[in-house]
N, C-alpha and C. Protein backbone atom coordinates (compact mmCIF):
# COMPACT_ATOMS: atom_id res chain seq x y z
N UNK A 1 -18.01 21.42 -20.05
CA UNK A 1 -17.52 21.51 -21.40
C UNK A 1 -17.29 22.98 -21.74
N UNK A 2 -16.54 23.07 -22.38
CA UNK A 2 -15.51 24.64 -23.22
C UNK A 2 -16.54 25.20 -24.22
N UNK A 3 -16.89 26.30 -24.45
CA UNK A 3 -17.44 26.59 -25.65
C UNK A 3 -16.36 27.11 -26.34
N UNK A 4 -16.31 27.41 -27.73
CA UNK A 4 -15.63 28.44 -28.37
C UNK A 4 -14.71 29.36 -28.00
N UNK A 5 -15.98 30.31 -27.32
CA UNK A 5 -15.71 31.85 -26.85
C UNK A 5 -14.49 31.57 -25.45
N UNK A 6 -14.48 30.08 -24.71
CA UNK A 6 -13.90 30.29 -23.57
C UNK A 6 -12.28 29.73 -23.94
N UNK A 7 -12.01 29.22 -25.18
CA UNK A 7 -10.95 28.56 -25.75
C UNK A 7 -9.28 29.33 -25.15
N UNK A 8 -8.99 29.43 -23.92
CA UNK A 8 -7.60 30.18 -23.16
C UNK A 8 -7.51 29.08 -22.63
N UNK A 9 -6.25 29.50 -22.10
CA UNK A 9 -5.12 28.87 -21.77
C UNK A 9 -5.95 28.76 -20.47
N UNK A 10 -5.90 28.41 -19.12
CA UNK A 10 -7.33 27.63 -18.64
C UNK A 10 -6.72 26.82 -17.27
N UNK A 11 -6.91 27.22 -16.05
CA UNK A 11 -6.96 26.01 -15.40
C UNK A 11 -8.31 25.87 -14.35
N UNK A 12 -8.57 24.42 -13.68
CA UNK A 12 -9.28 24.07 -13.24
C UNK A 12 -8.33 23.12 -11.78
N UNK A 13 -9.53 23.10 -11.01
CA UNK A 13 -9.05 22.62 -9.45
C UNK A 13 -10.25 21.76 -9.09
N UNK A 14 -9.63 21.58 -7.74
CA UNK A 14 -10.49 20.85 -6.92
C UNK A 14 -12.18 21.14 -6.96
N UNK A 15 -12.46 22.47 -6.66
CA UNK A 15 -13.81 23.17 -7.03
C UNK A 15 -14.35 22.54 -8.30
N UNK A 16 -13.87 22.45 -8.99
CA UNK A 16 -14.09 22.49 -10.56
C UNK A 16 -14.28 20.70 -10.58
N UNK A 17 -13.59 20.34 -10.46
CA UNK A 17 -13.57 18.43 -11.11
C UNK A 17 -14.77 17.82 -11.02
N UNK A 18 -16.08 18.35 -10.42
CA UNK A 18 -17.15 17.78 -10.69
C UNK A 18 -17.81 17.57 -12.10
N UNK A 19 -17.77 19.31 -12.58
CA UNK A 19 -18.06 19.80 -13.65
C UNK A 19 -16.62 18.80 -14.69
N UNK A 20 -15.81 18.45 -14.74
CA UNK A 20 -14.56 17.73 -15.60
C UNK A 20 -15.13 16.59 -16.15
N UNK A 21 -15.39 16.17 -17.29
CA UNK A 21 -15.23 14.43 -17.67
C UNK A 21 -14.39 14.31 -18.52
N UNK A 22 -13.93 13.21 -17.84
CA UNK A 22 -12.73 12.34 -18.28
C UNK A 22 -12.95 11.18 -19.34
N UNK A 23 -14.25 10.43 -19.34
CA UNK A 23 -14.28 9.69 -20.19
C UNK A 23 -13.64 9.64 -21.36
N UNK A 24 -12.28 8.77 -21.62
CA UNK A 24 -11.99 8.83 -23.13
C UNK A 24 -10.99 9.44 -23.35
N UNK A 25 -10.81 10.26 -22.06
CA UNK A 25 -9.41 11.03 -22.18
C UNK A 25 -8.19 9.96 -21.79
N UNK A 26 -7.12 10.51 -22.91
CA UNK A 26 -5.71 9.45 -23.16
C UNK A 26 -4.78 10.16 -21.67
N UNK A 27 -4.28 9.31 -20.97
CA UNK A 27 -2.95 9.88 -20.35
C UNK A 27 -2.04 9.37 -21.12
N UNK A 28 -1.24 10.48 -21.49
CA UNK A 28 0.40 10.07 -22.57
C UNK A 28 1.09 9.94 -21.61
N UNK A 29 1.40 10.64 -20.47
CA UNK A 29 2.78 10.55 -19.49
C UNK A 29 2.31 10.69 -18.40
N UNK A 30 3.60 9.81 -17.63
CA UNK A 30 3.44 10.36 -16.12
C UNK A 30 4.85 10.76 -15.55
N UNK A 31 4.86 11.74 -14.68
CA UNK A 31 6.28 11.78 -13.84
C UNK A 31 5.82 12.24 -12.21
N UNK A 32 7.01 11.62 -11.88
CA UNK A 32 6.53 11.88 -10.13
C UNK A 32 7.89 13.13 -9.68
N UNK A 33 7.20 13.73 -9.26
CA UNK A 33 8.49 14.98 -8.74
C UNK A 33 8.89 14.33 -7.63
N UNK A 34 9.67 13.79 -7.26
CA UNK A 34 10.16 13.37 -5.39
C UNK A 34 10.36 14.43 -4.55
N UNK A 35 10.88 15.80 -5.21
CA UNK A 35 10.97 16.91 -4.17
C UNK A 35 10.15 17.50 -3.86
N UNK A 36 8.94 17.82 -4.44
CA UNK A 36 7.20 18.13 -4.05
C UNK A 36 6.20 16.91 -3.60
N UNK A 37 6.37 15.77 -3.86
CA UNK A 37 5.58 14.87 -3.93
C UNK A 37 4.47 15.20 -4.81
N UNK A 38 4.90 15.66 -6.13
CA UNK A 38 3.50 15.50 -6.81
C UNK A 38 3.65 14.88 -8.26
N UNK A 39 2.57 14.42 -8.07
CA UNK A 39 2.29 13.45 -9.58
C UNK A 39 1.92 14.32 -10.75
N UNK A 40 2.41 14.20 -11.33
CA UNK A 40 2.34 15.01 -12.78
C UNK A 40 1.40 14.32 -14.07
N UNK A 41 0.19 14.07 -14.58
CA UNK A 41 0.12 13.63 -15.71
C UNK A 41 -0.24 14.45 -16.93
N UNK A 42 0.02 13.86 -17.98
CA UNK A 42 0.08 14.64 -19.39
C UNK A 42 -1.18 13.83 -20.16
N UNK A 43 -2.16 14.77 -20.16
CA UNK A 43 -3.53 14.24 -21.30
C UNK A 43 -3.49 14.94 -22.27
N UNK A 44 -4.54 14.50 -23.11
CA UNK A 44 -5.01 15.10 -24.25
C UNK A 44 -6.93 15.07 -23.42
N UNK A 45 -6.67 15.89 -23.05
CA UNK A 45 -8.64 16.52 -22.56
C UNK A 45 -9.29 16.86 -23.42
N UNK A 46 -10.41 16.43 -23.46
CA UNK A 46 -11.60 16.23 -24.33
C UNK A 46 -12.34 17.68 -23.84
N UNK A 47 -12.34 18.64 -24.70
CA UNK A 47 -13.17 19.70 -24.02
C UNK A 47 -14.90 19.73 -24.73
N UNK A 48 -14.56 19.32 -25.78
CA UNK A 48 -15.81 19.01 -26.32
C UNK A 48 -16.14 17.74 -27.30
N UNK A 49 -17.11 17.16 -27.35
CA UNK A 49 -17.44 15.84 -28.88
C UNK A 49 -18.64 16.59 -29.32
N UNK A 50 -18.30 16.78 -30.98
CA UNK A 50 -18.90 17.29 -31.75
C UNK A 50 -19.66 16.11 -32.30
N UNK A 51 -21.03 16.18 -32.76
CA UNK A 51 -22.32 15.44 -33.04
C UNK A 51 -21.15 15.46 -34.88
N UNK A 52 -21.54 14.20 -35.36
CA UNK A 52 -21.32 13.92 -36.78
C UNK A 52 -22.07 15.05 -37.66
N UNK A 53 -21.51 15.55 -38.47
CA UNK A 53 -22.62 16.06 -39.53
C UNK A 53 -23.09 15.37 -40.31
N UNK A 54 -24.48 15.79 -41.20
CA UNK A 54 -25.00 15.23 -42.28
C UNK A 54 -24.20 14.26 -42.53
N UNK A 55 -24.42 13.14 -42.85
CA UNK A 55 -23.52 11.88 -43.79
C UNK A 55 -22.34 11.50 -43.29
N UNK A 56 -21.87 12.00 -42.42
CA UNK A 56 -20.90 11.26 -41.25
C UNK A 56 -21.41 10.46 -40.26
N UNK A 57 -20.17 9.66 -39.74
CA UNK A 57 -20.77 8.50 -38.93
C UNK A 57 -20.20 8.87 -37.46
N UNK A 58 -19.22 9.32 -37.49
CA UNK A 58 -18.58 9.27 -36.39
C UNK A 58 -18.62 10.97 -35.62
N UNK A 59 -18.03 10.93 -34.52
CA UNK A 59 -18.14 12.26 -33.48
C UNK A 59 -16.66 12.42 -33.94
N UNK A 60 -16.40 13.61 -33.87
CA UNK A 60 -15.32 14.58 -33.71
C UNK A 60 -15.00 14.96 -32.40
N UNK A 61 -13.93 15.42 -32.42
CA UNK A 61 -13.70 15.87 -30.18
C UNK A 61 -12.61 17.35 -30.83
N UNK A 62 -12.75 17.90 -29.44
CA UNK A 62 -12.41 19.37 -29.89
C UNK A 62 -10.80 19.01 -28.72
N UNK A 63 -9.86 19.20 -28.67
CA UNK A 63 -8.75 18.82 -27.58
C UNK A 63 -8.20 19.79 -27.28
N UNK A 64 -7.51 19.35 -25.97
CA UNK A 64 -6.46 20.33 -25.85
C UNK A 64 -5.28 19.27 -25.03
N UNK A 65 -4.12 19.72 -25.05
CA UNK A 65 -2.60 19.17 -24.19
C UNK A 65 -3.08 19.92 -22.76
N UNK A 66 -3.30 18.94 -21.91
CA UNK A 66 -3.19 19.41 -20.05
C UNK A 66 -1.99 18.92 -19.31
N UNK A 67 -1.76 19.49 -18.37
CA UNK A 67 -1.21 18.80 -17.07
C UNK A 67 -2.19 18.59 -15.96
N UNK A 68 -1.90 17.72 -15.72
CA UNK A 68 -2.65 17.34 -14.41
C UNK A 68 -1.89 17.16 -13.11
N UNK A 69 -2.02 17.94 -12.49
CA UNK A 69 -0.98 17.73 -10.85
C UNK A 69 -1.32 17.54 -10.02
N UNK A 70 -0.93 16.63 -9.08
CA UNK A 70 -1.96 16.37 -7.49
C UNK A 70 -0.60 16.53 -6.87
N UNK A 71 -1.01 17.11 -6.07
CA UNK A 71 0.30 17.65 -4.47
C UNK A 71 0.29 17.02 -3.39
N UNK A 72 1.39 16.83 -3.28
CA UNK A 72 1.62 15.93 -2.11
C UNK A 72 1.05 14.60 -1.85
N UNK A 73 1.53 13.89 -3.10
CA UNK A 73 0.98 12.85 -3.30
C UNK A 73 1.21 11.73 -2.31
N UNK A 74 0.58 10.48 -1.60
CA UNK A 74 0.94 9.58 -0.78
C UNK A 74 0.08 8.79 -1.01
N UNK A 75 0.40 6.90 -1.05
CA UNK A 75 -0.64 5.85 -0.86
C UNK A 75 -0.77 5.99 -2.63
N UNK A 76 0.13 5.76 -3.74
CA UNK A 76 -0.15 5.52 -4.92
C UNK A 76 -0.05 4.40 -5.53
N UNK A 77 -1.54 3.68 -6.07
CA UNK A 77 -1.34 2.13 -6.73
C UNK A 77 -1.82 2.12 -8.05
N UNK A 78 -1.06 1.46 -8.46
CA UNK A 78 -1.30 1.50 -10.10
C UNK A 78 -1.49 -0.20 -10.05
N UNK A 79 -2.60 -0.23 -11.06
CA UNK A 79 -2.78 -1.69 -11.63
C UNK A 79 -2.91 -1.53 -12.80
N UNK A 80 -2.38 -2.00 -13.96
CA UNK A 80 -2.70 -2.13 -15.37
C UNK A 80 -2.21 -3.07 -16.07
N UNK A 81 -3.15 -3.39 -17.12
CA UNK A 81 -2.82 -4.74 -17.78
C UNK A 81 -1.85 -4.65 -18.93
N UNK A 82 -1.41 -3.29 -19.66
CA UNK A 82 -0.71 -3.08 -20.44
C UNK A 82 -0.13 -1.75 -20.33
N UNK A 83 1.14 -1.75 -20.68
CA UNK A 83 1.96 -0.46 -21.03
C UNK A 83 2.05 -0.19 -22.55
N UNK A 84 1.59 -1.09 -23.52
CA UNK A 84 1.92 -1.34 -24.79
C UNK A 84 1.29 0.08 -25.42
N UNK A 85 0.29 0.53 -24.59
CA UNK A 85 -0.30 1.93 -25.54
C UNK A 85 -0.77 2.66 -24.67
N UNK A 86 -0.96 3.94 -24.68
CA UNK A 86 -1.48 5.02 -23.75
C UNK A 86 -2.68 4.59 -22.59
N UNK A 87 -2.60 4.89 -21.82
CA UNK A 87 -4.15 4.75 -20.91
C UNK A 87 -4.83 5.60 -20.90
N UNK A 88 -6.27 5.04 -21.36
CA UNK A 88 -7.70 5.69 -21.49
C UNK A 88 -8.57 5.33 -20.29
N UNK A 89 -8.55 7.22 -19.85
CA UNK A 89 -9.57 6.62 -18.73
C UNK A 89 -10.75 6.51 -18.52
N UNK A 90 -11.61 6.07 -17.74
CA UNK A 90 -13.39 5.89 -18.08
C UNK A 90 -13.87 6.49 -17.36
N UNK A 91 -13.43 6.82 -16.03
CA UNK A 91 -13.85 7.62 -14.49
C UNK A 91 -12.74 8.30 -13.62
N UNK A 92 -13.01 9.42 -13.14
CA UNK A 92 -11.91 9.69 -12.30
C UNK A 92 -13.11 9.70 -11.38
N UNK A 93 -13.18 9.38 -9.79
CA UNK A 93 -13.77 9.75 -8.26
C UNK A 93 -12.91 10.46 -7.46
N UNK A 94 -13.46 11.21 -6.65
CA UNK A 94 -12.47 11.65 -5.19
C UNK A 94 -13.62 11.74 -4.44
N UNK A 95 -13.13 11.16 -3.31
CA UNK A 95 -13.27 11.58 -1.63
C UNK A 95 -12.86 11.85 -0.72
N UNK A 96 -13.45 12.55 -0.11
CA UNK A 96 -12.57 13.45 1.09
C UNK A 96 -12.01 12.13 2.39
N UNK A 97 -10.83 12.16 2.18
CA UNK A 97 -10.42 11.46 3.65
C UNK A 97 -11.05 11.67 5.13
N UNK A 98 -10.92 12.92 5.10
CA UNK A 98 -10.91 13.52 6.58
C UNK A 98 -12.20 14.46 7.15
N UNK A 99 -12.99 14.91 7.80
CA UNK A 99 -14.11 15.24 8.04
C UNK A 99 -13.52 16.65 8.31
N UNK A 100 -12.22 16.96 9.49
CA UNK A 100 -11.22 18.22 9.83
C UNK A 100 -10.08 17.95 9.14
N UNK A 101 -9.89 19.11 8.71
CA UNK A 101 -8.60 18.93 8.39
C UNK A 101 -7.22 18.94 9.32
N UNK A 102 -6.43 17.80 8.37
CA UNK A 102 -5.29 18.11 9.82
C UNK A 102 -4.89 18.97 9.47
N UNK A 103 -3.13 18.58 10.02
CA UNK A 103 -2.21 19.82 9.83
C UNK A 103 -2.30 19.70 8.54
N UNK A 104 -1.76 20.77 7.63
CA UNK A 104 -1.49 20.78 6.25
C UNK A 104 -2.77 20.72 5.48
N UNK A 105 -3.80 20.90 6.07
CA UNK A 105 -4.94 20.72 4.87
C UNK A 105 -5.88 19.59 4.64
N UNK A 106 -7.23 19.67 4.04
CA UNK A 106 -7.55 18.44 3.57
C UNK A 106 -7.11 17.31 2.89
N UNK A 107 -7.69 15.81 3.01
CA UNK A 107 -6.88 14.93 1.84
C UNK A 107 -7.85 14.32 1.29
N UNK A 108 -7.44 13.81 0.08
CA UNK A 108 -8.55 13.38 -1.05
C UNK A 108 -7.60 12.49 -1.58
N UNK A 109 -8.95 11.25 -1.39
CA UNK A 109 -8.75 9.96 -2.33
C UNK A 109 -9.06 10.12 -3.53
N UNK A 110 -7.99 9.43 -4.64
CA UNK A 110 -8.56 9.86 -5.98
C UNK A 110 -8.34 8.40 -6.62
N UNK A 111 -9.68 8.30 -7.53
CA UNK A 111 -9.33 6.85 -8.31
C UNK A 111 -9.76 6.88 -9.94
N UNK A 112 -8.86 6.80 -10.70
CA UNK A 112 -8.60 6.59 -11.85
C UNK A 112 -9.12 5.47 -12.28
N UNK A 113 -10.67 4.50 -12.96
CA UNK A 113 -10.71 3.50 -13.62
C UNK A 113 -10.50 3.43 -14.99
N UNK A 114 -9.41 3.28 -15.44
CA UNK A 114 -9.05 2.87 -16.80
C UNK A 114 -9.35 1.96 -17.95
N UNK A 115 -9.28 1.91 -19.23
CA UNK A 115 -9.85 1.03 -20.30
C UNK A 115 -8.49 -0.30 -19.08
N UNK A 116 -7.35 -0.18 -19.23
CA UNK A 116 -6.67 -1.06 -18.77
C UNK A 116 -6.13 -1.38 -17.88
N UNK A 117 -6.58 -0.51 -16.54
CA UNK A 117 -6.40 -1.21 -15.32
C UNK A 117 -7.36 0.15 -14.12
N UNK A 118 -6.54 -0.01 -13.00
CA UNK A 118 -6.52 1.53 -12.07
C UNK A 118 -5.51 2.14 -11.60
N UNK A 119 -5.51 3.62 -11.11
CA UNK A 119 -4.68 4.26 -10.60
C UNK A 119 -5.14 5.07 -9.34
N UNK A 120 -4.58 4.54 -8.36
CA UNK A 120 -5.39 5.37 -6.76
C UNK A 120 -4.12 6.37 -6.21
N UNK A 121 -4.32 7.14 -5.53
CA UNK A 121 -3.71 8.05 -5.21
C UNK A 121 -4.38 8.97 -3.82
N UNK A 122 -3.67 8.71 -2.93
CA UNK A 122 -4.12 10.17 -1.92
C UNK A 122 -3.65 11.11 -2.11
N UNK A 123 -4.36 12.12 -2.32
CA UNK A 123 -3.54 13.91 -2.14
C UNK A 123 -3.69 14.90 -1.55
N UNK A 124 -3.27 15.96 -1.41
CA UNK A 124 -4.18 17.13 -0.96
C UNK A 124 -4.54 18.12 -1.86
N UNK A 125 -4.23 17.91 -3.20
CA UNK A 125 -5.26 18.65 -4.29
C UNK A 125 -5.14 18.18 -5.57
N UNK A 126 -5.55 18.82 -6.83
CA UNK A 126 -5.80 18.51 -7.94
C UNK A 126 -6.06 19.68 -8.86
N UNK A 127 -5.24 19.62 -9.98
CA UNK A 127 -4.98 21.40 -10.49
C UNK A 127 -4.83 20.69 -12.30
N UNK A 128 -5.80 21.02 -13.02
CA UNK A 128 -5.39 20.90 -14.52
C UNK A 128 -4.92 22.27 -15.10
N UNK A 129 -4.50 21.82 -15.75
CA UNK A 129 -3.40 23.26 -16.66
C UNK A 129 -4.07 23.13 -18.04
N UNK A 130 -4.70 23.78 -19.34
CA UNK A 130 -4.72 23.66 -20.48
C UNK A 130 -3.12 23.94 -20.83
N UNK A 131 -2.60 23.49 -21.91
CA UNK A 131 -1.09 24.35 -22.42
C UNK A 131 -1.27 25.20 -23.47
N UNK A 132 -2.09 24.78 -24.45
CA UNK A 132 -2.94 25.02 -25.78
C UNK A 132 -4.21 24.96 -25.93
N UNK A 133 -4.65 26.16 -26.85
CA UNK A 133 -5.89 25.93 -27.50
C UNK A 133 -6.42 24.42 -28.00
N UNK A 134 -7.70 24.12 -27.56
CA UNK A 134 -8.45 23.03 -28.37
C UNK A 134 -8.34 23.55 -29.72
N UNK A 135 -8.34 21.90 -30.31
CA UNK A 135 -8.34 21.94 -31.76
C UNK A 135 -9.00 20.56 -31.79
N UNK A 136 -9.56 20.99 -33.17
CA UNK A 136 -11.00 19.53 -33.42
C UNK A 136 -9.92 18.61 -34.16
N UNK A 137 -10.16 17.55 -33.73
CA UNK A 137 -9.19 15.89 -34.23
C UNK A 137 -10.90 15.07 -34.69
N UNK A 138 -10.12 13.83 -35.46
CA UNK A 138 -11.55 12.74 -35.73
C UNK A 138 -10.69 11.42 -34.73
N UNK A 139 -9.91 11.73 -33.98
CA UNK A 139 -9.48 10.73 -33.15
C UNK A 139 -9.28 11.43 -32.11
N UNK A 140 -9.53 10.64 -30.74
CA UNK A 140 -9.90 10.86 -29.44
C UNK A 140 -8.12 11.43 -28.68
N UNK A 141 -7.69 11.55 -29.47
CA UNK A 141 -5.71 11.89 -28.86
C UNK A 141 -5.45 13.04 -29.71
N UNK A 142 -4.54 13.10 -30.00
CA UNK A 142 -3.34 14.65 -30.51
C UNK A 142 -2.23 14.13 -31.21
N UNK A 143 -1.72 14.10 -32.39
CA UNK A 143 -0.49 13.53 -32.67
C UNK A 143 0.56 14.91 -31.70
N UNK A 144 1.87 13.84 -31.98
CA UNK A 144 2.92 14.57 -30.99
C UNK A 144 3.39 15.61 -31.96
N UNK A 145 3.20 15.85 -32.97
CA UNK A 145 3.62 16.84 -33.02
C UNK A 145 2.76 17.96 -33.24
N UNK A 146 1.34 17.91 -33.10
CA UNK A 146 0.46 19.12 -32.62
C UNK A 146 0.47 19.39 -31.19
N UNK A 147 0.30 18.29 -30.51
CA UNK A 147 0.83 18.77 -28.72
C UNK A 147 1.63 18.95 -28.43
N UNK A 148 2.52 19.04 -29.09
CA UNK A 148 4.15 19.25 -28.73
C UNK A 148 5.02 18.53 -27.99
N UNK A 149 4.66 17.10 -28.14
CA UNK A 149 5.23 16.02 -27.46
C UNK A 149 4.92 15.90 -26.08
N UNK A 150 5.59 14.99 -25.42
CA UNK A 150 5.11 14.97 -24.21
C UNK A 150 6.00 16.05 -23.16
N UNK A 151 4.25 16.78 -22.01
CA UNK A 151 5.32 17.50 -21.36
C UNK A 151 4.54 18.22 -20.10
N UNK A 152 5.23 18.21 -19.17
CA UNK A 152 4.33 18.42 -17.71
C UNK A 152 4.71 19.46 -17.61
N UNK A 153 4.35 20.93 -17.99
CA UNK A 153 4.96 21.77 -17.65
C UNK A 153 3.33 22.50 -17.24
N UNK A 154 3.40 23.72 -16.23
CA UNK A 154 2.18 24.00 -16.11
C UNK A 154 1.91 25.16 -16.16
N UNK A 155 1.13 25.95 -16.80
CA UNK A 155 1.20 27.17 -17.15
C UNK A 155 0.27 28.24 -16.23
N UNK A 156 0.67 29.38 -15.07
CA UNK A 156 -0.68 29.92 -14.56
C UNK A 156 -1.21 30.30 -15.05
């Protein structure tokens, strides 16, 4: 989790995704690049849930707009029971395919369990982008026009 003081523009990798939870986080979009093979998704990341104050009932969440990119994506299955509204996910896992790496690098299984279905994917990495500063919402998403609509763009 983000404190305050660390609130930049921000990315995280493979190293990092242990320390990441996803619980609760919305994916708004997806796009697949065909000329990289990489999967692109667009969240709203939960960097922090703020405890209710005095006489409130509910948690607050502090957000930010990410990209999420996995490279060289191969072996991708999606199951879900609805398209009707964003997917919320509950778990992301990865495991390492390979003990050596082949040519080109390690590969990592990645699995997405969702409020409404799954999403599996092999890759050879995993790179979040912040785009924007967190900002505290009383709902677990971003309207589009504080995130700036939907958009996979990734910032170093």
């Amino acid at each position: 989790m983000m404190s305050s003081s660390d609130q930049v523009l921000r990315k995280w990798d493979d190293q990092d995704i242990g320390s990441l939870k996803w619980h609760d986080v919305y994916i708004r979009g997806m796009a697949f690049f065909g000329e990289t093979c990489e999967l692109r998704l667009d969240i709203d990341y939960i960097l922090e849930w703020i405890a209710p104050a005095p006489g409130e009932t509910y948690f607050s969440f502090r957000l930010a707009p990410a990209t999420v990119v996995f490279a060289d994506v191969t072996d991708m299955k999606m199951s879900t029971d609805s398209f009707g509204a964003w997917i919320q996910i509950d778990t992301l896992t990865r495991n390492k395919l390979n003990e050596t790496p082949r040519e080109g690098g390690e590969r990592f299984a990645y699995c997405f369990e969702c409020q409404q279905g799954d999403i599996s994917l092999e890759s050879a990495g995993f790179s979040m982008y912040l785009r924007k500063i967190g900002v505290v919402s009383k709902e677990m998403y971003l309207a589009d026009v504080v995130r700036g609509g939907i958009c996979f763009e990734i910032h170093e």
